[in-house]
C-alpha atoms as a PDB file:
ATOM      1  CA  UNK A   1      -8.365  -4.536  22.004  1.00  0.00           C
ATOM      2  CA  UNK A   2      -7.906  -0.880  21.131  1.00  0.00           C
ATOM      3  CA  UNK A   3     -10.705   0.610  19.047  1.00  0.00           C
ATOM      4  CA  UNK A   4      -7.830   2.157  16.125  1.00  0.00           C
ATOM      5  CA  UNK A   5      -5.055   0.694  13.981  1.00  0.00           C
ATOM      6  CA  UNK A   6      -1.754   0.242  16.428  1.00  0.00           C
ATOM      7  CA  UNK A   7      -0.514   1.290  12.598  1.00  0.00           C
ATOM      8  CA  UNK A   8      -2.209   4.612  12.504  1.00  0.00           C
ATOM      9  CA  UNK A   9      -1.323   7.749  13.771  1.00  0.00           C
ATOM     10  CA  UNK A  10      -3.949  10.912  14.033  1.00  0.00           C
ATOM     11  CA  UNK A  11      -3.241  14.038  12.436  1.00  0.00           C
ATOM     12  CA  UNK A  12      -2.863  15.384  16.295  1.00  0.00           C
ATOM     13  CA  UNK A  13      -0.299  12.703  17.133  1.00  0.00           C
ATOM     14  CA  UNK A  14       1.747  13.920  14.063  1.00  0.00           C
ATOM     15  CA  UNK A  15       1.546  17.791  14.356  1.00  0.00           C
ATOM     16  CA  UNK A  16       2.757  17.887  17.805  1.00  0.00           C
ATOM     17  CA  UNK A  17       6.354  16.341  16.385  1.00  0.00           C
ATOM     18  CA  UNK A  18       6.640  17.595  13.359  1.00  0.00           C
ATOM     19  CA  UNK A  19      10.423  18.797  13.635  1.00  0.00           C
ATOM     20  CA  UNK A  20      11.177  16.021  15.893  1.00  0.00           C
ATOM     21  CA  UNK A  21      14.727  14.626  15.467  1.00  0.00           C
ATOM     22  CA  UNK A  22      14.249  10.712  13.932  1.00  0.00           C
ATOM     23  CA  UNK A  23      10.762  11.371  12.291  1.00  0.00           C
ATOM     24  CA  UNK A  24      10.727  10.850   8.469  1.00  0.00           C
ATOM     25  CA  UNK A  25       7.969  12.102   6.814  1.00  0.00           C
ATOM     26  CA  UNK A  26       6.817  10.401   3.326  1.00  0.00           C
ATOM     27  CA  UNK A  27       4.346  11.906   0.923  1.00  0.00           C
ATOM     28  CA  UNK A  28       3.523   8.611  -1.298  1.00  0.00           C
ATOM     29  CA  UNK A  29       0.792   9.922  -3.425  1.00  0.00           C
ATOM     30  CA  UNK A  30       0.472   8.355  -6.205  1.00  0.00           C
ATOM     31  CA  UNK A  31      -2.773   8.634  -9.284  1.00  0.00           C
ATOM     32  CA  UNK A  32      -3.865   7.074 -12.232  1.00  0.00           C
ATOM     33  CA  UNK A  33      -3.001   9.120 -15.392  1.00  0.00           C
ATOM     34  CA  UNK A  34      -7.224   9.385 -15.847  1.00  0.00           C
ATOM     35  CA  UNK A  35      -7.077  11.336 -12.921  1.00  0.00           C
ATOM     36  CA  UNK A  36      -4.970  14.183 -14.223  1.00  0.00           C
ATOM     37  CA  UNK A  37      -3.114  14.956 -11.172  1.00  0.00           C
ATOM     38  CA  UNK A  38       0.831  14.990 -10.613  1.00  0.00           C
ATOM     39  CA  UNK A  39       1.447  14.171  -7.450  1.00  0.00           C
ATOM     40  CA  UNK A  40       4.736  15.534  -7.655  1.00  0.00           C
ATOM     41  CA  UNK A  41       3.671  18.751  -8.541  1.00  0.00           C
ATOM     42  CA  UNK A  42       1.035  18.835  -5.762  1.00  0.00           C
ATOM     43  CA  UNK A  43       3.695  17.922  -3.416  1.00  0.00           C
ATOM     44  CA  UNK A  44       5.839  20.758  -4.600  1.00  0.00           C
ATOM     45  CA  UNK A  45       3.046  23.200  -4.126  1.00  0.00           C
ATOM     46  CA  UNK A  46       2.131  21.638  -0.708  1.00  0.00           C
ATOM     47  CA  UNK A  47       3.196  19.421   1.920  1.00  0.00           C
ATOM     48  CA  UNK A  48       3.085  18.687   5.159  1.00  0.00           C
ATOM     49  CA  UNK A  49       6.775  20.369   6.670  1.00  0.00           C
ATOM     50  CA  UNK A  50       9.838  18.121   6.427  1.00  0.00           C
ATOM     51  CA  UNK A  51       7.996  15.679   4.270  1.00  0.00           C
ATOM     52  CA  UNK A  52      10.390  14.151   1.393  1.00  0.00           C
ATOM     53  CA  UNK A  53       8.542  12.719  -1.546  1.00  0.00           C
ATOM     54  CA  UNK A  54       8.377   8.910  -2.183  1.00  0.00           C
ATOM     55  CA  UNK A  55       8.024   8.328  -6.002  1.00  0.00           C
ATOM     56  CA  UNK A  56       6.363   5.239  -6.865  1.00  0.00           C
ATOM     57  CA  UNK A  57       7.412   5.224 -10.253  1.00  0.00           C
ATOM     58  CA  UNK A  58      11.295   5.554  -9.327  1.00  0.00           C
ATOM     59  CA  UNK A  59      11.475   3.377  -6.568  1.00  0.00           C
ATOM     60  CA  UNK A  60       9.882   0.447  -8.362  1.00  0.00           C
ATOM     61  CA  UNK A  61      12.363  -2.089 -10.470  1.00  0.00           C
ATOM     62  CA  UNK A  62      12.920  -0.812 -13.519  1.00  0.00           C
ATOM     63  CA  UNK A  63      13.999  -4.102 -14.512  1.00  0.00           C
ATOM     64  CA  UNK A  64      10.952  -5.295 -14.277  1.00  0.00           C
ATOM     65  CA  UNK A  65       8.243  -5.460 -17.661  1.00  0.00           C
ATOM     66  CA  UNK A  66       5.472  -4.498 -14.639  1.00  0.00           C
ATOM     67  CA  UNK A  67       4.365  -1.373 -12.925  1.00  0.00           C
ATOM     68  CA  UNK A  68       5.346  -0.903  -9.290  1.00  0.00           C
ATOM     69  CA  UNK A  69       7.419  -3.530  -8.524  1.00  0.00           C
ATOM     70  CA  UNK A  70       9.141  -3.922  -5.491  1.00  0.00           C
ATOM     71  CA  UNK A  71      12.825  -2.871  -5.823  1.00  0.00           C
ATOM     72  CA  UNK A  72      16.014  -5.328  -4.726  1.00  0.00           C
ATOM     73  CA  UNK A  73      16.570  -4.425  -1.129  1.00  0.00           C
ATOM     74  CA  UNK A  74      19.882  -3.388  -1.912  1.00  0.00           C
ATOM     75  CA  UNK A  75      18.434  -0.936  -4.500  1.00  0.00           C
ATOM     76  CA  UNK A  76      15.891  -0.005  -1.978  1.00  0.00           C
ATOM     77  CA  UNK A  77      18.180   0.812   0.677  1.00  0.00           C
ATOM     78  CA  UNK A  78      20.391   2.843  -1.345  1.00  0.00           C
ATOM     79  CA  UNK A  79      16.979   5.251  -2.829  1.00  0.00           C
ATOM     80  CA  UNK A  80      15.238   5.762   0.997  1.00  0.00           C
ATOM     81  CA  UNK A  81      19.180   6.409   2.005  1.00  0.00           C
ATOM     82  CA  UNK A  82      19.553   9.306   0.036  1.00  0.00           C
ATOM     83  CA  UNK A  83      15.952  10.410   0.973  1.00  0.00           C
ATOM     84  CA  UNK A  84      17.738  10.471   4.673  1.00  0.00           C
ATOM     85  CA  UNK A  85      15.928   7.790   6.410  1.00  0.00           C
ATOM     86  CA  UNK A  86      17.211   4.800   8.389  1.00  0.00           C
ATOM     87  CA  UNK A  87      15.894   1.742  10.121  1.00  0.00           C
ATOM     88  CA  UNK A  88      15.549   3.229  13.416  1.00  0.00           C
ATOM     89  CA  UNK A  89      13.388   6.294  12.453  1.00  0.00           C
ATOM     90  CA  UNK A  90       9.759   6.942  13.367  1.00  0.00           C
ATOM     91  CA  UNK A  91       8.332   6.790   9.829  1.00  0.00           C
ATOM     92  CA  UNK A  92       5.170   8.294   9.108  1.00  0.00           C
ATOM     93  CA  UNK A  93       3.710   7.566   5.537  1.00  0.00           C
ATOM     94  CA  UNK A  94       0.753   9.726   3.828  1.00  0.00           C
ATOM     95  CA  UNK A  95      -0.962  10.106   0.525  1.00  0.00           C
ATOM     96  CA  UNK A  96      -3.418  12.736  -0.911  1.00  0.00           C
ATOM     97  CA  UNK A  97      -6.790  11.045  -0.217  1.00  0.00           C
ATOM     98  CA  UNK A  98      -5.752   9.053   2.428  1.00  0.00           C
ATOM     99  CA  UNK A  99      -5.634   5.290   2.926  1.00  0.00           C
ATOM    100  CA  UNK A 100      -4.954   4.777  -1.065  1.00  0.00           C
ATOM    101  CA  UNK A 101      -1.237   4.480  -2.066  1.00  0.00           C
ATOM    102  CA  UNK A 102       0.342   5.440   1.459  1.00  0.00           C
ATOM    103  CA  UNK A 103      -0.215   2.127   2.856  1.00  0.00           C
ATOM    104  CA  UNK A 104       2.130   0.573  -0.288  1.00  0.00           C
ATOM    105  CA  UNK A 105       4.802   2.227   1.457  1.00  0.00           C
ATOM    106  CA  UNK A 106       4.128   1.175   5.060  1.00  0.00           C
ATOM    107  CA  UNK A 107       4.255  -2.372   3.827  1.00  0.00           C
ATOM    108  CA  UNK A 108       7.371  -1.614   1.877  1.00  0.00           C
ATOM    109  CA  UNK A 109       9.648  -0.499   4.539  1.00  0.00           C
ATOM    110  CA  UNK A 110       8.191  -2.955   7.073  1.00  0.00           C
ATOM    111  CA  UNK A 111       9.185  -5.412   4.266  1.00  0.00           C
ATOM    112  CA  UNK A 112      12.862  -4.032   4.201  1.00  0.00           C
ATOM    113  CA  UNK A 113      13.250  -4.069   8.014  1.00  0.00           C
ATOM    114  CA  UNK A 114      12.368  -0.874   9.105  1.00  0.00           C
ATOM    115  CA  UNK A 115      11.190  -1.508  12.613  1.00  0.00           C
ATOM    116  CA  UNK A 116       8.417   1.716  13.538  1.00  0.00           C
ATOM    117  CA  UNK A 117       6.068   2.883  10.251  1.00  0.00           C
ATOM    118  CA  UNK A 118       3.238   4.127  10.710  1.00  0.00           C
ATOM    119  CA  UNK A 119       0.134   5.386   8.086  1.00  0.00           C
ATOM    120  CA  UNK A 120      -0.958   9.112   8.626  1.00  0.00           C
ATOM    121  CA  UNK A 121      -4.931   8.333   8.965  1.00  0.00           C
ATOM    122  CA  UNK A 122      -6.850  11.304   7.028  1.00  0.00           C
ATOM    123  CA  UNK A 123      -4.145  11.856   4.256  1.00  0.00           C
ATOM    124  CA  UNK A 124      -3.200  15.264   3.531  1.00  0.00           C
ATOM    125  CA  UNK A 125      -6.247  16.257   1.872  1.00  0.00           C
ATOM    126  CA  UNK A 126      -8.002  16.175   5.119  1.00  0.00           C
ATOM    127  CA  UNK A 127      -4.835  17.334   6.702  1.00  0.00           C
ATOM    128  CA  UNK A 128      -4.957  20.648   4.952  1.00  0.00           C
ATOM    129  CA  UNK A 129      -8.748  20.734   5.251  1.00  0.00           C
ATOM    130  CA  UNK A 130      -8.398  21.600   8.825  1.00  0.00           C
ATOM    131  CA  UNK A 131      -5.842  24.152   8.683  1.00  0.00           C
ATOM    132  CA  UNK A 132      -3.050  21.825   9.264  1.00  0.00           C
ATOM    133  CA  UNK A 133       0.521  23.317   8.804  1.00  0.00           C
ATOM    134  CA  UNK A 134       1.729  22.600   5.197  1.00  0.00           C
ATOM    135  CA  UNK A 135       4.822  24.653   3.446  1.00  0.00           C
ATOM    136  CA  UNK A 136       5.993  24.799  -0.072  1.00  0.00           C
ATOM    137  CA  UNK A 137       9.731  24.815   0.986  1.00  0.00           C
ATOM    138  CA  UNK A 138      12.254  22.363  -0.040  1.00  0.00           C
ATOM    139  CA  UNK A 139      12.861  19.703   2.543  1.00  0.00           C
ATOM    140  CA  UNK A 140      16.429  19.716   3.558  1.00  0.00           C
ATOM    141  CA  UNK A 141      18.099  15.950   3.185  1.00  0.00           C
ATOM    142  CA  UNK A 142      20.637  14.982   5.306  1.00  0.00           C
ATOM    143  CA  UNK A 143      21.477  11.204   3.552  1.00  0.00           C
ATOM    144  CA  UNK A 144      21.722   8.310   5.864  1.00  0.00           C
ATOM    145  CA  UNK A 145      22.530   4.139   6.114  1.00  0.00           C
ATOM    146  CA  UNK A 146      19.255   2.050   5.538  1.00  0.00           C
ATOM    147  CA  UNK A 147      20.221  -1.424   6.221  1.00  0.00           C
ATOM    148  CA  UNK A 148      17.655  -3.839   4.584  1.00  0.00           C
ATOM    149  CA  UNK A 149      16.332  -6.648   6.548  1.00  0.00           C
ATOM    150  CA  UNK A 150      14.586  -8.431   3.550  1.00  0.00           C
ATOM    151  CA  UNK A 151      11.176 -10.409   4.622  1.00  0.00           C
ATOM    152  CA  UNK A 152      11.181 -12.266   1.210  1.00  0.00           C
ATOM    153  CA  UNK A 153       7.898 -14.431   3.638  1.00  0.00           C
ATOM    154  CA  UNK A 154       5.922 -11.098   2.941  1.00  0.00           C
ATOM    155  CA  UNK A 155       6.307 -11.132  -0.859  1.00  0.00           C
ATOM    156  CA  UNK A 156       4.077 -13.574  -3.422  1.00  0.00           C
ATOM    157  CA  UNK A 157       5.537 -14.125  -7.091  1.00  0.00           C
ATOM    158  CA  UNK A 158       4.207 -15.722  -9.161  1.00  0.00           C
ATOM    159  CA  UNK A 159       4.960 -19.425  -8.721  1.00  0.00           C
ATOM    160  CA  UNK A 160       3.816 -18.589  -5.623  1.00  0.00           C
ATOM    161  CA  UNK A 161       0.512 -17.574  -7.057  1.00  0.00           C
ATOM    162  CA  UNK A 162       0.415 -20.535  -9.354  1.00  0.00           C
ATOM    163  CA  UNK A 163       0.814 -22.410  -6.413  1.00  0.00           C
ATOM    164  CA  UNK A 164      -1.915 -20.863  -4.454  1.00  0.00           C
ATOM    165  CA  UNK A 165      -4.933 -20.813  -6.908  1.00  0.00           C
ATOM    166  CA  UNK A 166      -3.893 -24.768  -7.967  1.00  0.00           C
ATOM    167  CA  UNK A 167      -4.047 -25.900  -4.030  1.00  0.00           C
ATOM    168  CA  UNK A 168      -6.282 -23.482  -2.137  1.00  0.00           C
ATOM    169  CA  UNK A 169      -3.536 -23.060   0.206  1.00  0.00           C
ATOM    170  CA  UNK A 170      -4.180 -19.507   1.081  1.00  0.00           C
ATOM    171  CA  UNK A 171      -6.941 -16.900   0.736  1.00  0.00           C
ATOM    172  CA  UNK A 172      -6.852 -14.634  -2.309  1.00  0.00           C
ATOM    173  CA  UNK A 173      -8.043 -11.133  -0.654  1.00  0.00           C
ATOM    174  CA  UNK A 174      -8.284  -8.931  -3.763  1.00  0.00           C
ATOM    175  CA  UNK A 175      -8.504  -5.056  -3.087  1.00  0.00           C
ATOM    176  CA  UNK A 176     -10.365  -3.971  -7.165  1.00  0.00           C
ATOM    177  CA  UNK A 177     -13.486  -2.679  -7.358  1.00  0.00           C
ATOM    178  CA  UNK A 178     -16.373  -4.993  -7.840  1.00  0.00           C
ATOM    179  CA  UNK A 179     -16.795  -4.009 -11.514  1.00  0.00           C
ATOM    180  CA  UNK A 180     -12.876  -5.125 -12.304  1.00  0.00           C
ATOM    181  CA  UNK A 181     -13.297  -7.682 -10.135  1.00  0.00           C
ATOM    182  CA  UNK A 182     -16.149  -9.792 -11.782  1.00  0.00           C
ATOM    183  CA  UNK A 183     -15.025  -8.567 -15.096  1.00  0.00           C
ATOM    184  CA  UNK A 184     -17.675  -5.728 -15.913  1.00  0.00           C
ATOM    185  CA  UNK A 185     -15.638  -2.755 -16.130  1.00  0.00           C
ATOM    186  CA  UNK A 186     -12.107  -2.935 -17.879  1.00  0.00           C
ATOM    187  CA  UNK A 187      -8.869  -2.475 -16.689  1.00  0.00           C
ATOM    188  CA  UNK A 188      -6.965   0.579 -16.531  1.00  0.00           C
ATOM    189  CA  UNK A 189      -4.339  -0.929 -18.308  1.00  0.00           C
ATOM    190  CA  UNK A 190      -4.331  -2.226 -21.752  1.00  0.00           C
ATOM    191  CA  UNK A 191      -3.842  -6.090 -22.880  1.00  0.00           C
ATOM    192  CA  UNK A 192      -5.007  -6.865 -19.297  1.00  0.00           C
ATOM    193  CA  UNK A 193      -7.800  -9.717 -19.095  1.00  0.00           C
ATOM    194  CA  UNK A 194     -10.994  -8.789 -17.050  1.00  0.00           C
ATOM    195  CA  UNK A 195     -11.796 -11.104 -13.435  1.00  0.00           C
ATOM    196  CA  UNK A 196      -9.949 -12.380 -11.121  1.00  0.00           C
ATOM    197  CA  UNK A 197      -8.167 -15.619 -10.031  1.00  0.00           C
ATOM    198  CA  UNK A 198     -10.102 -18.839  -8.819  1.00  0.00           C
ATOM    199  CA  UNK A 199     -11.133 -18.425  -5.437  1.00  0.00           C
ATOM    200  CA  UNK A 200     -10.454 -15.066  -4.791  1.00  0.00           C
ATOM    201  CA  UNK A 201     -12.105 -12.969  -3.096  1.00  0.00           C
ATOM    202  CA  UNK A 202     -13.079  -9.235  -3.422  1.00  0.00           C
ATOM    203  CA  UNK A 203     -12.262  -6.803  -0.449  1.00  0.00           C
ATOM    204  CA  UNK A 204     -12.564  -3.265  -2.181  1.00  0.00           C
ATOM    205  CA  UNK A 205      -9.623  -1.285  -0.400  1.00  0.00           C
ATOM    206  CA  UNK A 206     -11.996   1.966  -0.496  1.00  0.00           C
ATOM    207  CA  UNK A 207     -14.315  -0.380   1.988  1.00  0.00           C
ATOM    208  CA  UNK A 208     -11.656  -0.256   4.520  1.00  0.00           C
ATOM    209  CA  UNK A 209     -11.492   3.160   4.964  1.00  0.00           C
ATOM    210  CA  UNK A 210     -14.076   6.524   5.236  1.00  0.00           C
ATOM    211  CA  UNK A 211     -13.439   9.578   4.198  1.00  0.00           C
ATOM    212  CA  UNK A 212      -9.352   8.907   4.042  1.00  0.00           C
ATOM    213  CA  UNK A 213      -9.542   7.182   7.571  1.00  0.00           C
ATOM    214  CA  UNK A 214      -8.937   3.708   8.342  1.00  0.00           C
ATOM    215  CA  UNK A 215     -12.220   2.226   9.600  1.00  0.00           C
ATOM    216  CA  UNK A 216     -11.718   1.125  13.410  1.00  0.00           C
ATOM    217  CA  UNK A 217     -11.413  -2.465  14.322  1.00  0.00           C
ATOM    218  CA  UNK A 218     -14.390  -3.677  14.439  1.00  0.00           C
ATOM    219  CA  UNK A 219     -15.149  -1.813  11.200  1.00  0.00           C
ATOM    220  CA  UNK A 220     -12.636  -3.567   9.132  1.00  0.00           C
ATOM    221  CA  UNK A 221     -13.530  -7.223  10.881  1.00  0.00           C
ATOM    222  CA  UNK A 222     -16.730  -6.753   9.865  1.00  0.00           C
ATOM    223  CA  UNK A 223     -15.577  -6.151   6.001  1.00  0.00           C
ATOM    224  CA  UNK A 224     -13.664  -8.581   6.122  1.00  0.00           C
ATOM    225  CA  UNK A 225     -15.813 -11.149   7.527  1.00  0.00           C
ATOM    226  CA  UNK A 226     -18.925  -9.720   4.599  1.00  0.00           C
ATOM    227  CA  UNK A 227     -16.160 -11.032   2.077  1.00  0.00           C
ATOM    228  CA  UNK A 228     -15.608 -13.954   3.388  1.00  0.00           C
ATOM    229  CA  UNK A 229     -12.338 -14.010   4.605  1.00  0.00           C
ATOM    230  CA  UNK A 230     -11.153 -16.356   7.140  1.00  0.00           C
ATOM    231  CA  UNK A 231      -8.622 -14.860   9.860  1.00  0.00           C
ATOM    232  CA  UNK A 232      -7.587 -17.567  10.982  1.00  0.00           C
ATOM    233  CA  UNK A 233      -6.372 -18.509   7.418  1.00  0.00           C
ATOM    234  CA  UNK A 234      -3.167 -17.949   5.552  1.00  0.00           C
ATOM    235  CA  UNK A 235      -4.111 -15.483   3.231  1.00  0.00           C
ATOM    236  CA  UNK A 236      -2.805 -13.391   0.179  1.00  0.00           C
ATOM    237  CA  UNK A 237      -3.674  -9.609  -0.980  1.00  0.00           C
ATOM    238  CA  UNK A 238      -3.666  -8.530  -4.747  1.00  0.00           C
ATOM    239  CA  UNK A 239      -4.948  -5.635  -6.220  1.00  0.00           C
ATOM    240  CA  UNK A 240      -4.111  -4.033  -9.717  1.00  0.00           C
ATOM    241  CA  UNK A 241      -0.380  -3.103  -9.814  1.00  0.00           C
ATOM    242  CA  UNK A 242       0.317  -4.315  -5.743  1.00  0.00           C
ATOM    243  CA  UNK A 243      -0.249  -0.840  -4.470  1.00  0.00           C
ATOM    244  CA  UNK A 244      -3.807  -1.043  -3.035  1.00  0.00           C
ATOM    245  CA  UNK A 245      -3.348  -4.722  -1.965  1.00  0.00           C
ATOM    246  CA  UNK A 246      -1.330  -3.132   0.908  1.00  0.00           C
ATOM    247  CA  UNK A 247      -4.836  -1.611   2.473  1.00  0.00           C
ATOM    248  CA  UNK A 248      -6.016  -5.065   3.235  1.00  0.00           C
ATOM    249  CA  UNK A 249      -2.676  -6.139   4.037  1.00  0.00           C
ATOM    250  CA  UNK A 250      -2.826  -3.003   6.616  1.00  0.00           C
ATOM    251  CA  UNK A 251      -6.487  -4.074   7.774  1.00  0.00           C
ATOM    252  CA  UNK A 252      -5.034  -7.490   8.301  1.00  0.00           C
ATOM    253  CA  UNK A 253      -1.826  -6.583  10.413  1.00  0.00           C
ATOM    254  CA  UNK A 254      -4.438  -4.717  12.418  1.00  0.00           C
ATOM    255  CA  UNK A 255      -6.487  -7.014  13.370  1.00  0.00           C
ATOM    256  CA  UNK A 256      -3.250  -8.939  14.285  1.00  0.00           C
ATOM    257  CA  UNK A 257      -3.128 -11.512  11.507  1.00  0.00           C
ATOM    258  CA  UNK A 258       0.453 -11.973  10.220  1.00  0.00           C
ATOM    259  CA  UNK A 259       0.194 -15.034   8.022  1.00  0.00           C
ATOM    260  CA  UNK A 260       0.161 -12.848   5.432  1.00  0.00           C
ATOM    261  CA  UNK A 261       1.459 -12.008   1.953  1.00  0.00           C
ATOM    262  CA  UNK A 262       1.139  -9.439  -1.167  1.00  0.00           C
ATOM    263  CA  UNK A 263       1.269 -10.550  -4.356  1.00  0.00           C
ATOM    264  CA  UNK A 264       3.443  -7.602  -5.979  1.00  0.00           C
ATOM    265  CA  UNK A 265       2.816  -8.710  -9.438  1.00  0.00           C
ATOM    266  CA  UNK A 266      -0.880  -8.560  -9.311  1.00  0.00           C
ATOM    267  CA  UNK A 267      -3.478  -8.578 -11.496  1.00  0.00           C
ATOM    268  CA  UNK A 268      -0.705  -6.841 -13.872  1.00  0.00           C
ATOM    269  CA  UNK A 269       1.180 -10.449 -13.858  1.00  0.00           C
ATOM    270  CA  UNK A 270      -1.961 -12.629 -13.980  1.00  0.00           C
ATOM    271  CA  UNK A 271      -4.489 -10.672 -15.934  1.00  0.00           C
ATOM    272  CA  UNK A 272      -1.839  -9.806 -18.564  1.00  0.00           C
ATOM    273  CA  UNK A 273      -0.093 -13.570 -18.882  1.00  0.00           C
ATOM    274  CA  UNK A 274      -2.060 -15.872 -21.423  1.00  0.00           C
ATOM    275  CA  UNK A 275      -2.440 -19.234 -20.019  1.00  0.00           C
ATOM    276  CA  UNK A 276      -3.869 -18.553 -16.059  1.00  0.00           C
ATOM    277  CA  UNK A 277      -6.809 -19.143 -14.978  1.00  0.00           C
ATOM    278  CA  UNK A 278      -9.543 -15.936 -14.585  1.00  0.00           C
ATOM    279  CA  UNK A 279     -12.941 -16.156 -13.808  1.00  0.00           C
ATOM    280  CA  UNK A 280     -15.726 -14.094 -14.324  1.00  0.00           C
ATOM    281  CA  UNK A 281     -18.766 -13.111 -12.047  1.00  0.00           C
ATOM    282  CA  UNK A 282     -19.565 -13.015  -8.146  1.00  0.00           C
ATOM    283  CA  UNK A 283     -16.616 -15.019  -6.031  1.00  0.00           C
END
């Protein structure tokens, strides 16, 4: 078994194509408003050459009363269209801090059929760090057919959820910190209740990673197996608003389990509805 990700490329790997033809670059940072960054603005500053921007806010459903939810795949295919990317392109996905919100997108297009996506390990912060090439200038667009291949198998919903906590029939893996997690520190977002669902169980995404960079395999086994989740198990990531989930579900695709879903509602859905179940305290 290799000692990386097979869903990771280095920050080597990517500078020696940058220009390539059929390599989409995505910069999918993303931060809480606390943090008082724009991401967009940082990206218009600086970013790694031909990268196009991946808005999380724009490309979520905005028919839906949560944050970050997945859009239709027809919707989908239409937004990453115009952003001139198809199925068959080498796409390479990065945030600012690495291994945060990029992964979110990875497990978005893989969701919608595209067939070769990759994670940038290190993020951009790193990336420009080392003297990596970055550019201010507009990334030309040349728009393009995305055909969605929807894996609705790779997406929880609530039912599902409901489902899940009542019967025990798949792992919760649940990417908060500890404090949200056993209901010590608050959530970000108002009206939300503080815990987590029955049987869940808490797999911090910032465990999975160093310094930006995806731990190596036996690194995220070993997290894994601290929190007590079972690979050989069906199991089901969660996080706050569905983006962070998608580290664990990373971790997990890496370590080649592919029972697998995210639950894109979150603790947004269950924290905020009145009548499920939430418990307090260690898992």
């Amino acid at each position: 078994m290799p000692d990386k990700s097979a869903f990771v490329v280095s920050p080597d790997w990517l500078q020696e194509r940058l220009g390539q033809p059929g390599l989409s670059i995505l910069d999918a940072s993303w931060y809480f408003p606390s943090q008082n960054r724009d991401a967009k603005a940082e990206y218009d500053a600086a970013h790694i050459p031909g990268a196009v921007f991946f808005d999380h806010e724009k490309l979520s459903d905005p028919d839906s009363p949560l944050p970050h939810t997945l859009l239709r795949p027809e919707a989908f295919a239409a937004a990453v269209s115009s952003m001139g990317i198809t199925n068959d392109d080498t796409i390479v996905v990065y945030d600012g801090p690495g291994m945060h919100t990029s992964p979110r997108v990875w497990w978005m297009f893989r969701t919608m059929g595209a067939k070769n996506v990759s994670v940038l390990d290190g993020g951009f912060e790193n990336w420009k760090s080392a003297g990596r090439p970055v550019t201010d200038a507009v990334t030309r667009i040349a728009p393009s057919a995305f055909v969605p291949k929807f894996d609705a198998g790779k997406v929880a919903s609530f039912a599902d959820m409901r489902e899940i906590v009542a019967s025990g029939s798949r792992q919760i893996a649940d990417a908060r910190a500890a404090g949200r997690f056993i209901g010590v520190d608050p959530e970000p977002r108002e009206g939300l209740r503080s815990g987590h669902m029955p049987g869940a169980r808490n797999v911090p995404s910032s465990s999975l990673a160093e310094k930006g960079y995806l731990k190596d395999i036996n690194g995220l086994r070993q997290v894994l197996d601290k929190a007590g989740v079972d690979l050989s198990r069906p199991i089901v990531t969660s996080c706050g608003s569905g983006i962070t989930a998608a580290v664990i579900t990373l971790a997990l695709e890496s370590l080649g389990h592919k029972d697998n879903m995210l639950y894109d509602g979150s603790w947004s859905e269950w924290g905020g509805s009145k009548d499920t179940p939430v418990v307090t305290g260690e898992a």
